[in-house]
Protein backbone atom coordinates (compact mmCIF):
# COMPACT_ATOMS: atom_id res chain seq x y z
CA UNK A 1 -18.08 22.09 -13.08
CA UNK A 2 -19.96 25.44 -12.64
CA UNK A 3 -20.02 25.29 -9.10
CA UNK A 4 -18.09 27.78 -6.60
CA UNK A 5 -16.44 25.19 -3.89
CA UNK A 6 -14.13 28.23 -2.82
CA UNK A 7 -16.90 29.57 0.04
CA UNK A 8 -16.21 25.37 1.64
CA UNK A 9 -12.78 25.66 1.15
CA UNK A 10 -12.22 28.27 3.08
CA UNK A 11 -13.84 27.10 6.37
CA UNK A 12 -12.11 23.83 5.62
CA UNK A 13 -8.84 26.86 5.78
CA UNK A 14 -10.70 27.71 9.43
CA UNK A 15 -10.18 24.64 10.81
CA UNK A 16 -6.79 23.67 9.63
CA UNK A 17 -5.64 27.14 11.28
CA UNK A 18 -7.89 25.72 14.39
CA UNK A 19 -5.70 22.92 14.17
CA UNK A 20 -2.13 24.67 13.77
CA UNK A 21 -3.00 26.85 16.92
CA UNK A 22 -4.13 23.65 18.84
CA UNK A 23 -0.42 21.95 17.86
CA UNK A 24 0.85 25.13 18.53
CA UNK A 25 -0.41 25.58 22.54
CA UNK A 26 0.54 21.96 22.94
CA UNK A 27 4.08 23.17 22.00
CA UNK A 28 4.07 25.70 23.86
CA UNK A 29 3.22 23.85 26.87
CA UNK A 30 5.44 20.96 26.24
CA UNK A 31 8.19 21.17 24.27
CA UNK A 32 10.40 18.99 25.29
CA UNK A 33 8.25 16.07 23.87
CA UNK A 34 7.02 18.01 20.73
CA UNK A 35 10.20 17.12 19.01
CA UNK A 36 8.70 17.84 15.35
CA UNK A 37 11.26 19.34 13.02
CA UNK A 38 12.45 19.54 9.28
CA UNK A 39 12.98 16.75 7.50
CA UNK A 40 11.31 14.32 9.95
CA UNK A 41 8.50 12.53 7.93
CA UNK A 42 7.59 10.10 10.49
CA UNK A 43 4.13 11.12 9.77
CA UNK A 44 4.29 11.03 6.10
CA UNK A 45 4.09 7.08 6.73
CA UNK A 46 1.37 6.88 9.04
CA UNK A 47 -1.74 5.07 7.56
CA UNK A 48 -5.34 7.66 7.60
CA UNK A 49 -8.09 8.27 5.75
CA UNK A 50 -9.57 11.81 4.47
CA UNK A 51 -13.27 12.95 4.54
CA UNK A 52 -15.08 14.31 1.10
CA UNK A 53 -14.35 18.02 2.27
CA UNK A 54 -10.91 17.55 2.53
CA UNK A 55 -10.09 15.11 -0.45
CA UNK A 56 -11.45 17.63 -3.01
CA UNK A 57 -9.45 20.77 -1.22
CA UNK A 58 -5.99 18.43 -1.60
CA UNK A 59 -7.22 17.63 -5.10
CA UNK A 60 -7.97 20.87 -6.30
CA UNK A 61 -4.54 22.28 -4.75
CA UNK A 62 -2.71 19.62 -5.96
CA UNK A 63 -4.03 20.47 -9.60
CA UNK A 64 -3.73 24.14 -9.79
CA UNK A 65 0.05 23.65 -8.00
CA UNK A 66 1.56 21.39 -10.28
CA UNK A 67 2.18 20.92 -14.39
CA UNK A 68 1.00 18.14 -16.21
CA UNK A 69 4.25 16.33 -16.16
CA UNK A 70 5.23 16.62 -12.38
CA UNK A 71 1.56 15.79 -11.79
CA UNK A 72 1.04 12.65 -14.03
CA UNK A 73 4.74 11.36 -11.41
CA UNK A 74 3.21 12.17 -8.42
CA UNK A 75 -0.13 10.27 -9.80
CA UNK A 76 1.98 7.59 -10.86
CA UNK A 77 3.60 6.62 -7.19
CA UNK A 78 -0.18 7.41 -5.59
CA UNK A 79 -1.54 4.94 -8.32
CA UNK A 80 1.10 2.56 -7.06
CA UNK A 81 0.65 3.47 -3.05
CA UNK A 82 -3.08 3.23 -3.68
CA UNK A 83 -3.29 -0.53 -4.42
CA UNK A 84 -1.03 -1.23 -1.62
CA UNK A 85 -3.29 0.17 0.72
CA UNK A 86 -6.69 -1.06 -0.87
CA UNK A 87 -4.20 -5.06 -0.31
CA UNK A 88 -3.90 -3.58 3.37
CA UNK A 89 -7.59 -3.01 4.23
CA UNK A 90 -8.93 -6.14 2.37
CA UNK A 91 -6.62 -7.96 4.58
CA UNK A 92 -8.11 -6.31 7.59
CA UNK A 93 -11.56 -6.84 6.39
CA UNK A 94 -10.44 -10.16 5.97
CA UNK A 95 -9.23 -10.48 9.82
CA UNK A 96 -12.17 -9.22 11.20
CA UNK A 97 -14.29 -11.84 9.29
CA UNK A 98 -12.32 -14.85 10.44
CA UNK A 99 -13.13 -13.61 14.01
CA UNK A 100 -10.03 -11.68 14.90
CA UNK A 101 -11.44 -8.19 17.54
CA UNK A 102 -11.43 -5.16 15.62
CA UNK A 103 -8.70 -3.22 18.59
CA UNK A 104 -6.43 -5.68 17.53
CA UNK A 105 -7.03 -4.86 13.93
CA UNK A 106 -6.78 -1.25 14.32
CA UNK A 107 -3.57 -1.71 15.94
CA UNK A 108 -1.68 -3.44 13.49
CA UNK A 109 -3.67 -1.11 10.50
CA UNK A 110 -1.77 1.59 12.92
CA UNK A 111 1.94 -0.52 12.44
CA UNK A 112 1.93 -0.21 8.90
CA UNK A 113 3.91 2.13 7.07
CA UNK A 114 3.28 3.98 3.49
CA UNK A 115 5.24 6.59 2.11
CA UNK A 116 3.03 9.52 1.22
CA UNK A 117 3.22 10.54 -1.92
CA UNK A 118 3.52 14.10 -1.89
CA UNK A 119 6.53 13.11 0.12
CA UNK A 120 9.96 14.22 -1.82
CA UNK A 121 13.27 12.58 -1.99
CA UNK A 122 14.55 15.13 0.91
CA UNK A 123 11.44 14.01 3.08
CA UNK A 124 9.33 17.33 2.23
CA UNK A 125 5.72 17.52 1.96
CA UNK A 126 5.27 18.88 -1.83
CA UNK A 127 1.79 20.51 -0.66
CA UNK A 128 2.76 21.77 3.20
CA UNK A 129 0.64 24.46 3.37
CA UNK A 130 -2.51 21.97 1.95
CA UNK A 131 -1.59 19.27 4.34
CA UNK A 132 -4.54 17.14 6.14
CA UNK A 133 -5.66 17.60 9.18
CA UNK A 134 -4.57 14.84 10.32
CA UNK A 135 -0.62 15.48 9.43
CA UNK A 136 -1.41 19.03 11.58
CA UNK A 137 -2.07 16.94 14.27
CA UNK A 138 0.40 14.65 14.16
CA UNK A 139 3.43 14.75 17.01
CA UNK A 140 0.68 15.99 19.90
CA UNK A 141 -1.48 14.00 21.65
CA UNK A 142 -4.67 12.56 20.08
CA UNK A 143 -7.99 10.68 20.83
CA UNK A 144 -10.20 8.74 18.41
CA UNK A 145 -13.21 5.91 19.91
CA UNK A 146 -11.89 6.49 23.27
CA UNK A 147 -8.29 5.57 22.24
CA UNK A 148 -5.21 7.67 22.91
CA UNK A 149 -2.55 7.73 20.81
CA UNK A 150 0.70 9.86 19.71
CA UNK A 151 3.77 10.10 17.64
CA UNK A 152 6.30 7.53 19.02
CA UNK A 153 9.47 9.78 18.15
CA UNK A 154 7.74 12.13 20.90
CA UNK A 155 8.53 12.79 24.57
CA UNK A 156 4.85 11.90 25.97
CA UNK A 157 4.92 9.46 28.54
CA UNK A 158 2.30 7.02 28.88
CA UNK A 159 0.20 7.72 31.93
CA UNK A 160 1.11 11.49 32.29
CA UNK A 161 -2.58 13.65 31.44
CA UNK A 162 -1.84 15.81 28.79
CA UNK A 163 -3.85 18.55 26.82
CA UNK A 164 -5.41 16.10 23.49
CA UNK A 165 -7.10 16.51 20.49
CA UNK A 166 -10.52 14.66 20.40
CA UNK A 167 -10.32 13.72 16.73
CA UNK A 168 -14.06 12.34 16.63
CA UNK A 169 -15.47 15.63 17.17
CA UNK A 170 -12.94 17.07 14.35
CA UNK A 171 -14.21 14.68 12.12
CA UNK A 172 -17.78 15.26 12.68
CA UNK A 173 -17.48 19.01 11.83
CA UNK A 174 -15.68 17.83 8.74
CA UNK A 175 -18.29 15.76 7.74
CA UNK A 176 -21.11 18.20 8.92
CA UNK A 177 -19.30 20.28 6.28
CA UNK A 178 -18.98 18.05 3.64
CA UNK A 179 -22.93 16.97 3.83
CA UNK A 180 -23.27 20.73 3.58
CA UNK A 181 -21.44 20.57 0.25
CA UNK A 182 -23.12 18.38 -1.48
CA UNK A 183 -26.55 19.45 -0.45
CA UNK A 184 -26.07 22.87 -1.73
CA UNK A 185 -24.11 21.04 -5.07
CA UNK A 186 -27.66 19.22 -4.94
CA UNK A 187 -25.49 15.76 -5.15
CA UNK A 188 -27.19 12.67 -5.97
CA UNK A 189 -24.87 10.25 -4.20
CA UNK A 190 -25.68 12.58 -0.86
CA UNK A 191 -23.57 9.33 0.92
CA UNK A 192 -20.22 10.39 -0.04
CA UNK A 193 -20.56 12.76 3.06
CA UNK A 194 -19.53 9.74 4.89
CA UNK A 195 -16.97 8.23 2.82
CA UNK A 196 -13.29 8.35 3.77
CA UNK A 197 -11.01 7.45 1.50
CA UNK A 198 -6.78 7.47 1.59
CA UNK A 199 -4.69 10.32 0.00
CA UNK A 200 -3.83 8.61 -2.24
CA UNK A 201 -6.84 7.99 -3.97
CA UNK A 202 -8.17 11.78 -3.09
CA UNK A 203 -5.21 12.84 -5.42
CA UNK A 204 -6.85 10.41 -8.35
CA UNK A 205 -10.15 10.67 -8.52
CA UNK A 206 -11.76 13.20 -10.73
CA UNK A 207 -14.49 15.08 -8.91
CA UNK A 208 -16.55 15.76 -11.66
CA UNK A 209 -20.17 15.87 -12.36
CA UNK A 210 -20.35 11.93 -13.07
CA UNK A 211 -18.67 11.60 -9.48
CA UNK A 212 -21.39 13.61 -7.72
CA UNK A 213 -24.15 12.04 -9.93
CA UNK A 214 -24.96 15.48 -11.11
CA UNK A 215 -24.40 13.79 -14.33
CA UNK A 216 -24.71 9.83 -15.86
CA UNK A 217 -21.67 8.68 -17.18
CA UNK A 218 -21.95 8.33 -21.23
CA UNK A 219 -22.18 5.01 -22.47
CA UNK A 220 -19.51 3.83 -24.53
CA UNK A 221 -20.30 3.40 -28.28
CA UNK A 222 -20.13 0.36 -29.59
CA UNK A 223 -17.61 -0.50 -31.96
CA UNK A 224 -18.29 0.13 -36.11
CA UNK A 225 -19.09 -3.05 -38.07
CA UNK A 226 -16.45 -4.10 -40.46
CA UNK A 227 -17.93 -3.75 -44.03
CA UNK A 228 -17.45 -7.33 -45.61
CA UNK A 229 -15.52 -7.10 -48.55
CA UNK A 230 -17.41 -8.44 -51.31
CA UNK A 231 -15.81 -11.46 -53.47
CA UNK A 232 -15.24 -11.47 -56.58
CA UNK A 233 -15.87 -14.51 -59.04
């Protein structure tokens, strides 16, 4: 695609420093219940979705950091992870329709547990550096609709005021920024601003002209007629 995405990566690269720092102060300020370390991949389970912006930076890292063979594994297990989590929300949707309230919903969508897959087999994010923004959040304090919520391996005690992220307005600049994108792409599907979608499926889609409706998908060719074989008296 001749189209320069670099200039939106790197203010994607703003915030996720934005981010670091914020993780960072909280650290500072409390460490005994920042207890983040190595090896712990408690939030390489957690269950999130990823806005346009930052679905096509993983993607694009992902593809320029790995060879076809290491890639097409890694694509396998998300393949895999994918339709687990696409059971997981139609169940939800499911819930909600038969009357059940959507905080109960949310919590138990916030229970479940799926194994990224850029995890590795010593519990190692294979992309660190890339890593949502939501992973460089994870272990300090966060709000989303007016709900709190943090890692349960930490040391923050419920009812204690503590500094928090306000994810909704950390969302809204990432969306802000992927509307941005696509009108200067000059996007058909100008929607897909809003569209969050799993990290899984952000490491399978092909963000191509056809994706962006820069470009209609060709129609597949119809098969060639057999010749019928003439018979012979």
């Amino acid at each position: 695609m001749d189209f320069d995405f670099e200039p939106y990566f790197r203010r994607y690269e703003q915030l996720a420093a934005a981010a670091d720092a914020a993780f960072e102060r909280v650290r500072a300020a409390h460490p005994d219940c920042v207890r983040c370390r190595r090896g712990c991949a408690d939030c390489c389970h957690a269950l999130f979705d990823m806005t346009l912006v930052e679905a096509l930076y993983l993607n694009r890292r992902f593809r320029a950091r790995f060879a076809a063979a290491a890639r097409s594994r890694i694509e396998e297990e998300a393949n895999r992870i994918d339709r687990r989590i696409a059971k997981i929300k139609r169940h939800a949707r499911q819930e909600l329709e038969a009357g059940r309230s959507e905080l109960e919903v949310l919590e138990e969508l916030g229970r479940e547990r799926v194994r990224c897959p850029l995890l590795s087999e010593e519990d190692l994010c294979l992309l660190y550096e890339h890593r949502p923004l939501t992973c460089r959040f994870y272990g300090i304090p966060t709000a989303s609709q007016g709900r709190a919520r943090t890692c349960g391996l930490s040391g923050f005690q419920t009812g204690v005021s503590y500094p928090t992220v306000l994810l909704d307005a950390v969302h809204a600049k990432l969306q802000e920024l992927s509307a941005e994108l696509l009108r200067d792409l000059q996007a058909k599907h100008v929607k897909l601003a809003d569209l969050l979608v799993p990290l899984s499926s952000a490491l399978l889609t092909d963000y191509d002209e056809i994706y962006f409706g820069l470009r209609e998908e060709p129609l597949e060719e119809p098969p060639p007629r057999r010749k019928r074989s003439r018979r012979t008296p």
